[in-house]
C-alpha atoms as a PDB file:
ATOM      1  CA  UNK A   1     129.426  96.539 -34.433  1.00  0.00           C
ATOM      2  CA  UNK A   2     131.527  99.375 -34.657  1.00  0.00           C
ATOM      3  CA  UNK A   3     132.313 101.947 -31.650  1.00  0.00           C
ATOM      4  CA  UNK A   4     132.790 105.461 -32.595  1.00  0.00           C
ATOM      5  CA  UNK A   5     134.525 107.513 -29.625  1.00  0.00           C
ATOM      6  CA  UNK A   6     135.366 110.982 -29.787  1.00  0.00           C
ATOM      7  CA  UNK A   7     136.114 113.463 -27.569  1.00  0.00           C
ATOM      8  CA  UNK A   8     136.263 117.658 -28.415  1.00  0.00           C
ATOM      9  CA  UNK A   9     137.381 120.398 -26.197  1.00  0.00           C
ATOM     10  CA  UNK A  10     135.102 123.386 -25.740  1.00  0.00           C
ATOM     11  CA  UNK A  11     136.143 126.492 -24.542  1.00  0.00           C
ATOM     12  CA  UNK A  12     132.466 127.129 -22.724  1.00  0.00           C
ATOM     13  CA  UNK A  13     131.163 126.055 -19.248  1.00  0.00           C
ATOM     14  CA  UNK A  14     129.420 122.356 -19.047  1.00  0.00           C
ATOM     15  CA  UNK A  15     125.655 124.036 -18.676  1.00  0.00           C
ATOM     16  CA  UNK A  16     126.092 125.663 -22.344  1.00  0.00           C
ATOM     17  CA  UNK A  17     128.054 122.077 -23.467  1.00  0.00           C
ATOM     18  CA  UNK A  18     125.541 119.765 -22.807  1.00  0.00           C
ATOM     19  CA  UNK A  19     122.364 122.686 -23.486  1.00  0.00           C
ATOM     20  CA  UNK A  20     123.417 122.965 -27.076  1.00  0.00           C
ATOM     21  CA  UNK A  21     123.949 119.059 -27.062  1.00  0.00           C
ATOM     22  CA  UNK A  22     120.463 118.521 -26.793  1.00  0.00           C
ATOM     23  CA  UNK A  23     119.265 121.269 -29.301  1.00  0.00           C
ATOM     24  CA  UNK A  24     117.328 120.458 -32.063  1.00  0.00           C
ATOM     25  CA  UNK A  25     117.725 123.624 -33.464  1.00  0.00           C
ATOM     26  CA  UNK A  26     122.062 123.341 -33.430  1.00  0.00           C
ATOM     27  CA  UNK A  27     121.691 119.297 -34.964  1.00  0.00           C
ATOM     28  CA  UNK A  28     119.990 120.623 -37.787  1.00  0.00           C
ATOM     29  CA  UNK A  29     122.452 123.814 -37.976  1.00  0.00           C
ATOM     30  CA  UNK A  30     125.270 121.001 -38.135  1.00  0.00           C
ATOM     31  CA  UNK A  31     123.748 118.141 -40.874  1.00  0.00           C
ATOM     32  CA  UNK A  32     122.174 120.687 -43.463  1.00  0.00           C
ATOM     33  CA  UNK A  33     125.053 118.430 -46.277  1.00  0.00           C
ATOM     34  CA  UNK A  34     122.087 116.104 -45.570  1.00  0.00           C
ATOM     35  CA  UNK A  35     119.152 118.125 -44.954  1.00  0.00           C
ATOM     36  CA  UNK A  36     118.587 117.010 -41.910  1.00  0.00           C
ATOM     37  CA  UNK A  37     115.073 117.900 -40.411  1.00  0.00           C
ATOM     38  CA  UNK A  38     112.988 117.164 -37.337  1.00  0.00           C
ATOM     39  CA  UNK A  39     109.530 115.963 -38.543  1.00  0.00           C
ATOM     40  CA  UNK A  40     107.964 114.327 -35.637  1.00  0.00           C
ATOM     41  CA  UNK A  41     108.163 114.209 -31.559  1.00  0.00           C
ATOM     42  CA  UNK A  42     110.327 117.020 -30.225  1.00  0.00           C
ATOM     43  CA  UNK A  43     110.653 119.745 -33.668  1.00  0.00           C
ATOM     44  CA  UNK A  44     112.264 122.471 -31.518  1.00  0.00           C
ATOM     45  CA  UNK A  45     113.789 123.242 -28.801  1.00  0.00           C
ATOM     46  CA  UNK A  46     115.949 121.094 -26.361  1.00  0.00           C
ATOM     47  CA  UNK A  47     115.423 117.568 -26.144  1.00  0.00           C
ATOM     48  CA  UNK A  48     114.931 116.150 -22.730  1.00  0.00           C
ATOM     49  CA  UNK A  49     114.876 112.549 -21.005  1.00  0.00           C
ATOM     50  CA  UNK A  50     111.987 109.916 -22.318  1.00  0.00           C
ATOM     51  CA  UNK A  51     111.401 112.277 -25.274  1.00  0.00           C
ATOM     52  CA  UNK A  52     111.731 111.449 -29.056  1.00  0.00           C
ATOM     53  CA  UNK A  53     112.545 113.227 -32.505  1.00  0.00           C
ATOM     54  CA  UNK A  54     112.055 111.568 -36.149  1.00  0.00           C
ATOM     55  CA  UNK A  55     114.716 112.683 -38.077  1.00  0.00           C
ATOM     56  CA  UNK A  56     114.600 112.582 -41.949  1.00  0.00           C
ATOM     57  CA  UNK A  57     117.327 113.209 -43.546  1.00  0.00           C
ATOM     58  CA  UNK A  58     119.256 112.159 -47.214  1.00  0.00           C
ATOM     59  CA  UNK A  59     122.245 109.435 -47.102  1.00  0.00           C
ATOM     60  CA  UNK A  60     123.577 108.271 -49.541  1.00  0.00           C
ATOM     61  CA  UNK A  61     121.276 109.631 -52.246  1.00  0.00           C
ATOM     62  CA  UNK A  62     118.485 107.778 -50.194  1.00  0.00           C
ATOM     63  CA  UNK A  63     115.803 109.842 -48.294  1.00  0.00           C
ATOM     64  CA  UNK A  64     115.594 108.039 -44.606  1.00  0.00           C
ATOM     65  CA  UNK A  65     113.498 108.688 -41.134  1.00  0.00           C
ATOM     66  CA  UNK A  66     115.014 107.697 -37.585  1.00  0.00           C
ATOM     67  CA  UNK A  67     113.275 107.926 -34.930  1.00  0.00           C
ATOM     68  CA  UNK A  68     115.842 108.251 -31.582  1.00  0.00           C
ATOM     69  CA  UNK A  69     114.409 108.608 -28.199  1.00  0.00           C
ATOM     70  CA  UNK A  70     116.324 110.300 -24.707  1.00  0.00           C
ATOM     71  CA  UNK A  71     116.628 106.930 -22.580  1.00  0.00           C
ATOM     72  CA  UNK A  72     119.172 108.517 -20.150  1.00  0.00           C
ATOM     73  CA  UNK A  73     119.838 112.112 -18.305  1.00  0.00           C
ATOM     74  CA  UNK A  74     122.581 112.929 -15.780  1.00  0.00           C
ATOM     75  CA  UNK A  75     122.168 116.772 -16.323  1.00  0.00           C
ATOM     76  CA  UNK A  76     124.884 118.303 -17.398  1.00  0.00           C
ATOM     77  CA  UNK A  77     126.988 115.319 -17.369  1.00  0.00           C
ATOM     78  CA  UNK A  78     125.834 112.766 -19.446  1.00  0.00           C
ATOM     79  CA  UNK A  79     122.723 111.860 -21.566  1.00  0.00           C
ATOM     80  CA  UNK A  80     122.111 109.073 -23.635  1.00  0.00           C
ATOM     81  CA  UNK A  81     119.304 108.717 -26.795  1.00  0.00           C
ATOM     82  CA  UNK A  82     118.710 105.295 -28.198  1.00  0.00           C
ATOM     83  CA  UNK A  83     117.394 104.420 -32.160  1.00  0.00           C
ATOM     84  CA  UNK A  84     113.793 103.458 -31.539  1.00  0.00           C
ATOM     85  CA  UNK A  85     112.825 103.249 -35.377  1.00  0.00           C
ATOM     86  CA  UNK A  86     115.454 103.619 -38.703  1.00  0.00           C
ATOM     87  CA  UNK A  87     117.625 101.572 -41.345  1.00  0.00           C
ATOM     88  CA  UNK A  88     120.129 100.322 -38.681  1.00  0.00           C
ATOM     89  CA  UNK A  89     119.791  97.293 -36.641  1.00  0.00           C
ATOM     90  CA  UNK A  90     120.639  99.596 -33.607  1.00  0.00           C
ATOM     91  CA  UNK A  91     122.145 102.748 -32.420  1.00  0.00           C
ATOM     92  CA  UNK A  92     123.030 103.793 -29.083  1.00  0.00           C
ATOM     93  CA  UNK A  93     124.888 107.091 -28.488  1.00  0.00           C
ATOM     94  CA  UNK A  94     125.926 108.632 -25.344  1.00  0.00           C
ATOM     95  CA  UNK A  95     126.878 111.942 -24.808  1.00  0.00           C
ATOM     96  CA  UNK A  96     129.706 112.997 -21.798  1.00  0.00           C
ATOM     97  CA  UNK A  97     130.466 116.456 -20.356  1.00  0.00           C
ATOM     98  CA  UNK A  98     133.456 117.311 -18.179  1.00  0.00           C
ATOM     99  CA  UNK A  99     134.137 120.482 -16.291  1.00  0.00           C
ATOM    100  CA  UNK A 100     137.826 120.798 -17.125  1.00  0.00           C
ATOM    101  CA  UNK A 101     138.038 124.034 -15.883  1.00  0.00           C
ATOM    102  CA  UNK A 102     134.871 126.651 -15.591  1.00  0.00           C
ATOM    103  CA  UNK A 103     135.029 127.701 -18.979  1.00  0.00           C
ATOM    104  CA  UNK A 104     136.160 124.170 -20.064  1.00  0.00           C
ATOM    105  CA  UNK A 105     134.451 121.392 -21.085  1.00  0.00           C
ATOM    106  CA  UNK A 106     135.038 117.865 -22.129  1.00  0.00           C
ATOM    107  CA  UNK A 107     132.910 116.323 -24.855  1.00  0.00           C
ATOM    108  CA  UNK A 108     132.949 112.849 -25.598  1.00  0.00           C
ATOM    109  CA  UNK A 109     130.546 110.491 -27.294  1.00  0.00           C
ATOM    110  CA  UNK A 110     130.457 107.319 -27.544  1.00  0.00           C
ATOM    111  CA  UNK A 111     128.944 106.123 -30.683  1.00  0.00           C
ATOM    112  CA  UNK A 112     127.520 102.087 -31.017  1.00  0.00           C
ATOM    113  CA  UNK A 113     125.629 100.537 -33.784  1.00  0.00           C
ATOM    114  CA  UNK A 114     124.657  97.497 -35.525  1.00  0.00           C
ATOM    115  CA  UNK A 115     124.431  98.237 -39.358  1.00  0.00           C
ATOM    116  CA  UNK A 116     121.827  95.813 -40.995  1.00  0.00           C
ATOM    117  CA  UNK A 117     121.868  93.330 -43.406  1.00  0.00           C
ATOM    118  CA  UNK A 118     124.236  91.176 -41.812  1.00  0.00           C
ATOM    119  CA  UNK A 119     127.710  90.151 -43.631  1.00  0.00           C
ATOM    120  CA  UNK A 120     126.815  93.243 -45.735  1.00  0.00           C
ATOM    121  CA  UNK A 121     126.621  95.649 -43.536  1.00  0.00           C
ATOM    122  CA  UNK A 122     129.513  94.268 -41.840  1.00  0.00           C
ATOM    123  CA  UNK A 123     131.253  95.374 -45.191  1.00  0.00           C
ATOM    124  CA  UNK A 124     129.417  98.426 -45.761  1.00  0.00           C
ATOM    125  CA  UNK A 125     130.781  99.181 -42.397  1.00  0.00           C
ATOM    126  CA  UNK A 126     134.513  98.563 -43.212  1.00  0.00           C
ATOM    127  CA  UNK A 127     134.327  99.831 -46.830  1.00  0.00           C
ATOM    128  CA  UNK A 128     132.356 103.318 -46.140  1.00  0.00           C
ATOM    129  CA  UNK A 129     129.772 103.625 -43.810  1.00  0.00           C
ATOM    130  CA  UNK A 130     132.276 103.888 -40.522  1.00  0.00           C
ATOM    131  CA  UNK A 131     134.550 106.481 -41.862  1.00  0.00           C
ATOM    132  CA  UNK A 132     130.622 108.246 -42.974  1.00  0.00           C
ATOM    133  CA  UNK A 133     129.407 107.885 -39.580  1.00  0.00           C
ATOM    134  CA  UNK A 134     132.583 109.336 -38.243  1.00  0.00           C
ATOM    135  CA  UNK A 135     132.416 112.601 -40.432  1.00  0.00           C
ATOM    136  CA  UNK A 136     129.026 113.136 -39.131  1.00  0.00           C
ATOM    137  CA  UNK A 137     130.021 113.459 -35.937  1.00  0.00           C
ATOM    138  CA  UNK A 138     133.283 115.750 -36.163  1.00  0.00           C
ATOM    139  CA  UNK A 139     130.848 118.074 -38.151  1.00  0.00           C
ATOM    140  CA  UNK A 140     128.618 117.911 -35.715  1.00  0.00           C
ATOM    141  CA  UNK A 141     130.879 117.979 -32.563  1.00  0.00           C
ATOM    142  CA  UNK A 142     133.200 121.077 -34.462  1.00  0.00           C
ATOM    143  CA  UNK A 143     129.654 123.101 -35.038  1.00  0.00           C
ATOM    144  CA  UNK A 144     128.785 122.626 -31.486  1.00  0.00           C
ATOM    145  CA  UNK A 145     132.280 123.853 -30.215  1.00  0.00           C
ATOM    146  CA  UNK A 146     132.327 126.820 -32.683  1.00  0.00           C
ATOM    147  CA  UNK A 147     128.617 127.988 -31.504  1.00  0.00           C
ATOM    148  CA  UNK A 148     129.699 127.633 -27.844  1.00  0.00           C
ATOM    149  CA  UNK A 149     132.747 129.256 -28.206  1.00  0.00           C
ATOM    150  CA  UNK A 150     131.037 131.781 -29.831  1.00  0.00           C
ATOM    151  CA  UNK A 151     128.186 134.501 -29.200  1.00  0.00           C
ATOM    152  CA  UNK A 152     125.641 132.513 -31.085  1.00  0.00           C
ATOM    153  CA  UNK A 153     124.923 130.258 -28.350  1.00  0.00           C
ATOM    154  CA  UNK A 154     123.171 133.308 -26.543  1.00  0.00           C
ATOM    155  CA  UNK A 155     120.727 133.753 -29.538  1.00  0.00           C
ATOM    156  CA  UNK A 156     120.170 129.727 -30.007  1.00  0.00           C
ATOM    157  CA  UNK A 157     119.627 128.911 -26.162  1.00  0.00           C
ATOM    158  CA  UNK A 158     117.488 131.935 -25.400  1.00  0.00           C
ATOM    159  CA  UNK A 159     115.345 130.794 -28.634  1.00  0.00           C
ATOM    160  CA  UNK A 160     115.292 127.097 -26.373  1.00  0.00           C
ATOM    161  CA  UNK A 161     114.009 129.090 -23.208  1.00  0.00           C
ATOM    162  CA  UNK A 162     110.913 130.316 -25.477  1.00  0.00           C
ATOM    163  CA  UNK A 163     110.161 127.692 -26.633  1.00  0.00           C
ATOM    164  CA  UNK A 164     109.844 125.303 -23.709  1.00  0.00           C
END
């Protein structure tokens, strides 16, 4: 059972942190080495509490579908989404924001799982699939911080507002 932790500084406020966070748009922007699409439950848009998104994505040469659902909301502090359906055992992943200044934010998540298969997926996780699991989410975390840093959060979170 491996725990991921990481934590990024972003120069943005908290509101735009945690907004982009939860856009489906900005995950697939940050996992398109794996194709990563929404295909079912929330496509678009920002994800809120109680609602899902089916991922399907390619790992490891395999084509795969998870299905994570929003258990938890503290808005703009915290949220936490849950594996409802996929190849692990289980995932749990929450999200943190902290107002270090107004135009400073804290991001850290907190990254749990269970790979399955056992013993080998114990060994999967020490041989590759911790260190994988790990790039995934400084890609993700360092496309987050560039977009919020940047002017195309404007474009991406006004697309959000449309949408909803």
């Amino acid at each position: 059972m491996p725990i991921i932790r990481l934590q990024t500084i972003i120069k943005a406020p908290i509101d735009r942190c945690f907004d982009l966070s939860r856009s489906i748009d900005l995950h697939t922007l940050s996992t398109q080495q794996t194709n990563e699409r929404a295909v079912a439950g929330v496509v678009a848009g920002l994800i809120d509490l109680h609602e899902t998104v089916t991922w399907e994505a390619t790992h490891f040469g395999i084509r795969q579908k998870l299905t994570s659902n929003i258990t938890e909301l503290e808005r703009p502090h915290r949220f936490v989404d849950e594996m409802v359906k996929g190849a692990f055992k289980r995932i749990w992943h929450e999200h943190r924001f902290e107002a270090l200044s107004a135009d400073e934010t804290r991001m850290t998540d907190t990254f749990d799982y269970t790979s399955p298969l056992g013993f080998l997926g114990k060994l999967a996780d020490v041989l590759f699939l911790e260190k994988y699991m790990t790039r995934l989410l400084l890609t993700r975390n360092q496309v987050i911080k560039e977009v919020a840093e940047s002017n195309q959060w404007k474009a991406l979170l006004q697309r959000e507002k449309v949408l909803k």
